[in-house]
N, C-alpha and C. Protein backbone atom coordinates (compact mmCIF):
# COMPACT_ATOMS: atom_id res chain seq x y z
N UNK A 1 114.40 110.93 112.25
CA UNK A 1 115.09 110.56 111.02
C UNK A 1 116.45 111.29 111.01
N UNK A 2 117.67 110.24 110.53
CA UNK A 2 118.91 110.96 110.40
C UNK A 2 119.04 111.68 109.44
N UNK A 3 119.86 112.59 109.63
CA UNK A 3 120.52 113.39 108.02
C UNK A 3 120.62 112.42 106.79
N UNK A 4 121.41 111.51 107.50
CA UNK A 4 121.99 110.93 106.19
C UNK A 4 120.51 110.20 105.82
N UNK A 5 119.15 109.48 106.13
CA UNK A 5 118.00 109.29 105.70
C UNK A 5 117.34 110.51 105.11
N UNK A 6 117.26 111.22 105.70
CA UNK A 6 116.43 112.42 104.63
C UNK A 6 116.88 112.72 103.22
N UNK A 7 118.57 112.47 103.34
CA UNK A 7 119.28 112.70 101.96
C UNK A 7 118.80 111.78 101.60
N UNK A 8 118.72 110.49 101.67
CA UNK A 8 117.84 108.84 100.83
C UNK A 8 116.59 109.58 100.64
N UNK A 9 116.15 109.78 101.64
CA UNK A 9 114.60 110.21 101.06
C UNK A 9 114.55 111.10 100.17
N UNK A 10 115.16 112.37 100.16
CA UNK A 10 115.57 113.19 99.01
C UNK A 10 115.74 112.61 97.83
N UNK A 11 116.61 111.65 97.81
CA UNK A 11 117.36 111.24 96.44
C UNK A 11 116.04 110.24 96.27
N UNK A 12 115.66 109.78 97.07
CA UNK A 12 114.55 108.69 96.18
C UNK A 12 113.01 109.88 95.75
N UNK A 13 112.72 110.50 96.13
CA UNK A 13 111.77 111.59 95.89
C UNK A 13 112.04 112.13 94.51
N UNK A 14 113.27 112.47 94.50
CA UNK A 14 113.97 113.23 93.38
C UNK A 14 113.08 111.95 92.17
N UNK A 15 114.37 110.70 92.34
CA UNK A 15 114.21 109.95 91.21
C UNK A 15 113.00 109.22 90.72
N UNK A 16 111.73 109.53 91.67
CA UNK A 16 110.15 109.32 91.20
C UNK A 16 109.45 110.18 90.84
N UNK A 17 110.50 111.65 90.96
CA UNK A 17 109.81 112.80 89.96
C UNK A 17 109.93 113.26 88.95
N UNK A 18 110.96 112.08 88.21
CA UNK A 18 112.04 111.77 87.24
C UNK A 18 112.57 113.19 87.02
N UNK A 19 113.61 113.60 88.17
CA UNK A 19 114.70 114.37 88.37
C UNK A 19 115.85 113.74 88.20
N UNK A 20 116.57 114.32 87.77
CA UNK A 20 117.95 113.92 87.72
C UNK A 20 118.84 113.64 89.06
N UNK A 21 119.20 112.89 89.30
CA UNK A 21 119.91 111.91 90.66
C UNK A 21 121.42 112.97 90.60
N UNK A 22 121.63 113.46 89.35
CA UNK A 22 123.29 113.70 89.15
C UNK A 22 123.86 114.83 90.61
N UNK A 23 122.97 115.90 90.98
CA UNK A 23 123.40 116.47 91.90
C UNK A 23 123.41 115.81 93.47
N UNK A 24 123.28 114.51 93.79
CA UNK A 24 123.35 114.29 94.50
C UNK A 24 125.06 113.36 94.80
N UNK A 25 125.40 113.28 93.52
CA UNK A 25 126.81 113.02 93.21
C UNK A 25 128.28 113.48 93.33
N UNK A 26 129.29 113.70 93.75
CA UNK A 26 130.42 114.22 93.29
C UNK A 26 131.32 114.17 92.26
N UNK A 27 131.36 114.73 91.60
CA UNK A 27 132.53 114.65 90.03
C UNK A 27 133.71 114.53 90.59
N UNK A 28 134.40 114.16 90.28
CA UNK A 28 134.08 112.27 89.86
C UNK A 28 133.50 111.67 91.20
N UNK A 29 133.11 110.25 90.16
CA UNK A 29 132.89 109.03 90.99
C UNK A 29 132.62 107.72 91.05
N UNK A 30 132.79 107.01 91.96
CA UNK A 30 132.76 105.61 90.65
C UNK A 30 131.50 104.59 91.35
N UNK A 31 131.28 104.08 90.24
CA UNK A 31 130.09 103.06 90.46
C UNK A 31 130.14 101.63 89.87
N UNK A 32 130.01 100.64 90.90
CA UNK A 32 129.81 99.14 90.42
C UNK A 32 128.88 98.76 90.57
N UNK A 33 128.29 98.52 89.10
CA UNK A 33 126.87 97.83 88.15
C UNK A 33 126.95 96.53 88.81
N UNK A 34 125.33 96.00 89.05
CA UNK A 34 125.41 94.43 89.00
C UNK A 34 125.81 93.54 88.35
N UNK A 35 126.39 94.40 87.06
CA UNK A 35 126.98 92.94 86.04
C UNK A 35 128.23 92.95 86.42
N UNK A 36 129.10 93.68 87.24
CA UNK A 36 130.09 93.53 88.05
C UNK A 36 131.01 94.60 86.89
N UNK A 37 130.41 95.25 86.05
CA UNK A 37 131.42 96.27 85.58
C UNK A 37 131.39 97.84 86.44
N UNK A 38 132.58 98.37 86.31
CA UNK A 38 132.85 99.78 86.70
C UNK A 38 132.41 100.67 85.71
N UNK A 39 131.58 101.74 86.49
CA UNK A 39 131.64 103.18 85.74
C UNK A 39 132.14 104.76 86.23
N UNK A 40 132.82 104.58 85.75
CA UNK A 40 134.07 105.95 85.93
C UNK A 40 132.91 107.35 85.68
N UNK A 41 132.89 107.85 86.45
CA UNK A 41 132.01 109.33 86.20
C UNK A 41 132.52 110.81 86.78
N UNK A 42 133.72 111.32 85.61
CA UNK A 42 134.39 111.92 85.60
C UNK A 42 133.91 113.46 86.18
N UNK A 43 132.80 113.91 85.58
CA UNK A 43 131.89 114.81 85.31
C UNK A 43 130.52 115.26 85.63
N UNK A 44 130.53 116.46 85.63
CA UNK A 44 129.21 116.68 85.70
C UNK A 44 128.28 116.26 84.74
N UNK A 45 128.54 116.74 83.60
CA UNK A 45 127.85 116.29 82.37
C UNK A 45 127.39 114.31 82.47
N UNK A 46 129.14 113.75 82.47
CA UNK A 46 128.77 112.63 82.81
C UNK A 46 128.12 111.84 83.36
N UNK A 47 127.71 112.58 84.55
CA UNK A 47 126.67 112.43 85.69
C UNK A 47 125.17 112.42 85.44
N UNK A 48 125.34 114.06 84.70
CA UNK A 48 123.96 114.18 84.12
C UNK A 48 123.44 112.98 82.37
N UNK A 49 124.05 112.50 81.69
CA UNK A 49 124.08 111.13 80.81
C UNK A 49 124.11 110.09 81.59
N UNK A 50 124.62 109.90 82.75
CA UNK A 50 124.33 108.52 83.20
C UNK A 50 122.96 108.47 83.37
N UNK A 51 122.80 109.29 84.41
CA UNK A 51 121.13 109.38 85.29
C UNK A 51 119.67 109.58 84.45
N UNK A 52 119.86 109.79 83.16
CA UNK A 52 119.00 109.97 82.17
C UNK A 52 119.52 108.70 81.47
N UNK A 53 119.66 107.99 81.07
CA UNK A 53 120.16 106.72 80.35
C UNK A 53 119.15 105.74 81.90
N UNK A 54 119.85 106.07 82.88
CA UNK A 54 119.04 105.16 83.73
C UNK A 54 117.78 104.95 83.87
N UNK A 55 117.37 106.46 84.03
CA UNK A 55 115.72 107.22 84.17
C UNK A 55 115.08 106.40 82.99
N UNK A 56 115.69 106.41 81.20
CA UNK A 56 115.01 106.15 80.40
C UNK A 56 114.95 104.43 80.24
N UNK A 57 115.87 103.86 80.79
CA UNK A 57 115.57 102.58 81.22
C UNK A 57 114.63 102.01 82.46
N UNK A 58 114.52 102.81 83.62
CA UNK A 58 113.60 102.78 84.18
C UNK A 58 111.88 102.77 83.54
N UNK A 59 112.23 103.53 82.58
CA UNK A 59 110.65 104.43 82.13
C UNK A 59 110.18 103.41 81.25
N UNK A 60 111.58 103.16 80.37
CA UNK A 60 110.42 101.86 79.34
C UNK A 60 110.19 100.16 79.77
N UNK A 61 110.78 100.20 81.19
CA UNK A 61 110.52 99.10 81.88
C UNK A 61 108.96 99.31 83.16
N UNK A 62 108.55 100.60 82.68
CA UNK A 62 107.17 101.02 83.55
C UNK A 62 107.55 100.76 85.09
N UNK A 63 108.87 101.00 85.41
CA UNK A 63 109.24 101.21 86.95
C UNK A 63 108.59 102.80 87.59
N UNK A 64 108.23 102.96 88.33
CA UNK A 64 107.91 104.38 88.82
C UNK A 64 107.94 104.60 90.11
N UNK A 65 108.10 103.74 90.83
CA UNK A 65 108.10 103.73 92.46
C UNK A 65 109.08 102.76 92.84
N UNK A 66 110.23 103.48 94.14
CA UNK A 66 111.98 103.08 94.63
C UNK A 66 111.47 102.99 95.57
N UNK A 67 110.73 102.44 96.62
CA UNK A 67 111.17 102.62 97.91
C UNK A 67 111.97 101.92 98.44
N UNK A 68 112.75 101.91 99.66
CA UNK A 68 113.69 101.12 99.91
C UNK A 68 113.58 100.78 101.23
N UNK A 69 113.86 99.52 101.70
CA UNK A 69 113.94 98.61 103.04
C UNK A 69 115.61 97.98 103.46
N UNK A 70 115.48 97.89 104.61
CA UNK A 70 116.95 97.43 105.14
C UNK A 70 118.10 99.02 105.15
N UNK A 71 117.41 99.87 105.46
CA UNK A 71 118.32 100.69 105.63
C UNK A 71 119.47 100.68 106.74
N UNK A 72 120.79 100.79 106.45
CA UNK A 72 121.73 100.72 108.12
C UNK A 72 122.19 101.87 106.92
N UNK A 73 122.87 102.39 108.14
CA UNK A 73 123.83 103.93 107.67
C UNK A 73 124.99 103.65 108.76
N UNK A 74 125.88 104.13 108.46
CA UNK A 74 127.45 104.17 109.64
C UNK A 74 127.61 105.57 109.55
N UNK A 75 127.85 106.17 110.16
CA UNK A 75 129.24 106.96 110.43
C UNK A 75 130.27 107.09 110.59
N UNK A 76 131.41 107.45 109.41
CA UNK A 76 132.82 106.59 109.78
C UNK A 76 133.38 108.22 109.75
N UNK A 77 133.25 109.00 110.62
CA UNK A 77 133.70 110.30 111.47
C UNK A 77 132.85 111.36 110.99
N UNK A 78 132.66 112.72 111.18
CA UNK A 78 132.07 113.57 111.12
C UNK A 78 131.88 113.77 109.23
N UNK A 79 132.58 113.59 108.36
CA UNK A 79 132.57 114.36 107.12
C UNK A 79 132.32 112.92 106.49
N UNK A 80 132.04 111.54 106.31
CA UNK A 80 132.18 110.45 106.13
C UNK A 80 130.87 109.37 106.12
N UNK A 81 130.47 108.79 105.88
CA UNK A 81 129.20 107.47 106.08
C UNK A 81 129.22 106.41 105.19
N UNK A 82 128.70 105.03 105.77
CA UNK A 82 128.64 104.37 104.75
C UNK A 82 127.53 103.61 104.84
N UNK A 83 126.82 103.58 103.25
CA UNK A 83 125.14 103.60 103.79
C UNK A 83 124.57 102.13 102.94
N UNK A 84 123.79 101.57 103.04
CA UNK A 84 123.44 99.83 102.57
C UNK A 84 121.72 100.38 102.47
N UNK A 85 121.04 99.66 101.49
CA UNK A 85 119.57 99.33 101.89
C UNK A 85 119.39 98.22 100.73
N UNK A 86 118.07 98.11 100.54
CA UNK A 86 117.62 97.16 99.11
C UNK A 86 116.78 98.38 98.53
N UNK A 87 116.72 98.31 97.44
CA UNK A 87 115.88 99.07 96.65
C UNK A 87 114.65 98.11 96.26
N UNK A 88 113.67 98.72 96.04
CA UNK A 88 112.70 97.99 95.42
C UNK A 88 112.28 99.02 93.79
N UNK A 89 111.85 98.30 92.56
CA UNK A 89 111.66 99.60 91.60
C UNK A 89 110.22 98.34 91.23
N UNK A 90 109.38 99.61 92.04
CA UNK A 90 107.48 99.09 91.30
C UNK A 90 107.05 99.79 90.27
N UNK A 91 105.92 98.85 89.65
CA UNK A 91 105.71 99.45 88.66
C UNK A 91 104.22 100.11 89.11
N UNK A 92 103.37 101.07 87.99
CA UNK A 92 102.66 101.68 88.57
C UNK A 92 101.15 101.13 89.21
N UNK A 93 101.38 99.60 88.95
CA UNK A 93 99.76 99.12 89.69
C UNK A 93 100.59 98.28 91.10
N UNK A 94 101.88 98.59 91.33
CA UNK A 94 102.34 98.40 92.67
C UNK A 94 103.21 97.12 92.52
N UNK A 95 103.49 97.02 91.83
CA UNK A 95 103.78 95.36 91.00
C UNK A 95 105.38 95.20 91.45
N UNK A 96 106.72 93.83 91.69
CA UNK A 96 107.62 94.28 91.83
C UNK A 96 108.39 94.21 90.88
N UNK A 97 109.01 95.08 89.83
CA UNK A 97 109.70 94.93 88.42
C UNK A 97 111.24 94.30 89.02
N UNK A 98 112.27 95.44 89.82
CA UNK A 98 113.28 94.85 90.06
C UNK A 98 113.51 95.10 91.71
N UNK A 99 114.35 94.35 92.35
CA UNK A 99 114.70 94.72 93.46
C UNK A 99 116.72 94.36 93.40
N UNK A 100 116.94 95.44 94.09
CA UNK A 100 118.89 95.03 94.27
C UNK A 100 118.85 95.52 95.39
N UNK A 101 120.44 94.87 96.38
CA UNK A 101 121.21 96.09 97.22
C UNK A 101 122.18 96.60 96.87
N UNK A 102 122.30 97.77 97.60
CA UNK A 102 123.06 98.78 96.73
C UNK A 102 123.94 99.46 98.60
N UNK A 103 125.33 100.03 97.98
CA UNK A 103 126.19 100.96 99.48
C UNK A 103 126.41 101.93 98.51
N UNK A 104 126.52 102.67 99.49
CA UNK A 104 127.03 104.27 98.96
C UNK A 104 127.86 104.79 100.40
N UNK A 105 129.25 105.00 100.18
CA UNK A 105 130.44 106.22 100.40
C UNK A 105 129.77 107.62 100.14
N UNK A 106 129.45 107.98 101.38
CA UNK A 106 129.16 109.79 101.50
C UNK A 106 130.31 110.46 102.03
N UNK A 107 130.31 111.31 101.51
CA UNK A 107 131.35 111.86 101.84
C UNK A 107 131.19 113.85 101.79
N UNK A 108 131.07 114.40 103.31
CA UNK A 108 130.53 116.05 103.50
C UNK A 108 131.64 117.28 102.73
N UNK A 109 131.17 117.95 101.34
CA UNK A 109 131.55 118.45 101.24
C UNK A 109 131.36 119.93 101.54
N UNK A 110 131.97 120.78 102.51
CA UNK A 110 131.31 121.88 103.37
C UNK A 110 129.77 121.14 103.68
N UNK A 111 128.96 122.16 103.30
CA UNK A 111 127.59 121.28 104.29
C UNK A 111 126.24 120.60 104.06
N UNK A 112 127.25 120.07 102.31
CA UNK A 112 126.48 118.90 101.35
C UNK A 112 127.07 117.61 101.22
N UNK A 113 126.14 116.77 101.96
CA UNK A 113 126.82 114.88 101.48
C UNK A 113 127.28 114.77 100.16
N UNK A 114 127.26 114.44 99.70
CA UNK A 114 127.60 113.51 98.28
C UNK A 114 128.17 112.26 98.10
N UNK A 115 127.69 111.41 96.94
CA UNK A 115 128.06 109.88 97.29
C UNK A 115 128.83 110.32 96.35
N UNK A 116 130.32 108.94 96.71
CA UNK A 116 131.92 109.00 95.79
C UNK A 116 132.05 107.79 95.15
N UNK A 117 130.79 106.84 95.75
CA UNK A 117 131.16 105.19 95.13
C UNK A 117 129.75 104.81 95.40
N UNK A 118 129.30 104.02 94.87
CA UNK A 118 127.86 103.13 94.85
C UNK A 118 128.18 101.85 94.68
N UNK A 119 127.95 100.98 95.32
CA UNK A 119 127.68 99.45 95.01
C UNK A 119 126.56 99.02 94.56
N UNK A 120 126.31 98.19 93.14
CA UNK A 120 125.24 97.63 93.52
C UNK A 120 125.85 95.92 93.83
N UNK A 121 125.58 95.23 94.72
CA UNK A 121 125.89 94.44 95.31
C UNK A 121 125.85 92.98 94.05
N UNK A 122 126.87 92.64 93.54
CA UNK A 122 126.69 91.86 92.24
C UNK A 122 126.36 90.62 93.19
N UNK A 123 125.36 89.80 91.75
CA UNK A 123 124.55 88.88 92.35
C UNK A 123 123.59 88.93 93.29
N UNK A 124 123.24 90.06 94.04
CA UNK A 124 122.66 90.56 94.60
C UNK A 124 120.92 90.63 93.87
């Protein structure tokens, strides 16, 4: 398994232990929603209100399990990646509530990734 997969696996571990996703982020950063709007995430704080707004939409939609398929990852030079999969979000008798694809821009700061942009792939 690559680095940049263990960090996925990390971040999806995190967000089924309903941990907060925000440290896996850089302040700022930006993200495009499937409804094709932008969200500007200036902040830490900001970071930490997004990912709990999400979590609590997750929770009252009885999602509890992300795993994800179609993983490709790039390497676009040593400090850099650009990463694609589908998400799947089950609910807890295994059921499939939602599925999207989603990219994420990593980008090494000293000798922590962090994503700078997320796609979720509109229409997708």
């Amino acid at each position: 398994m690559s680095e940049i997969e263990r960090f996925f696996e990390a971040y999806r571990n995190t967000g089924e232990s309903n941990k907060s996703l925000a440290p896996y982020y850089h302040a700022p950063c930006l993200t495009l929603r499937g409804d094709g709007s932008f969200v500007s995430l200036q902040s830490v704080d900001d970071l930490a209100r997004f990912f709990q707004t999400l979590a609590d939409t997750f929770d009252s939609q009885g999602l509890v399990k992300f795993p994800y398929k179609d993983f490709s990852a790039e390497s676009l030079g040593p400090r850099s990646a650009f990463v694609t999969m589908t998400w799947e979000a089950l609910k807890a008798d295994g059921t499939l509530g939602r599925e999207w694809r989603q990219s994420y821009n990593l980008v090494r700061f000293g000798e922590k990734w962090e994503i700078v942009l997320s796609t979720i792939h509109v229409g997708a």
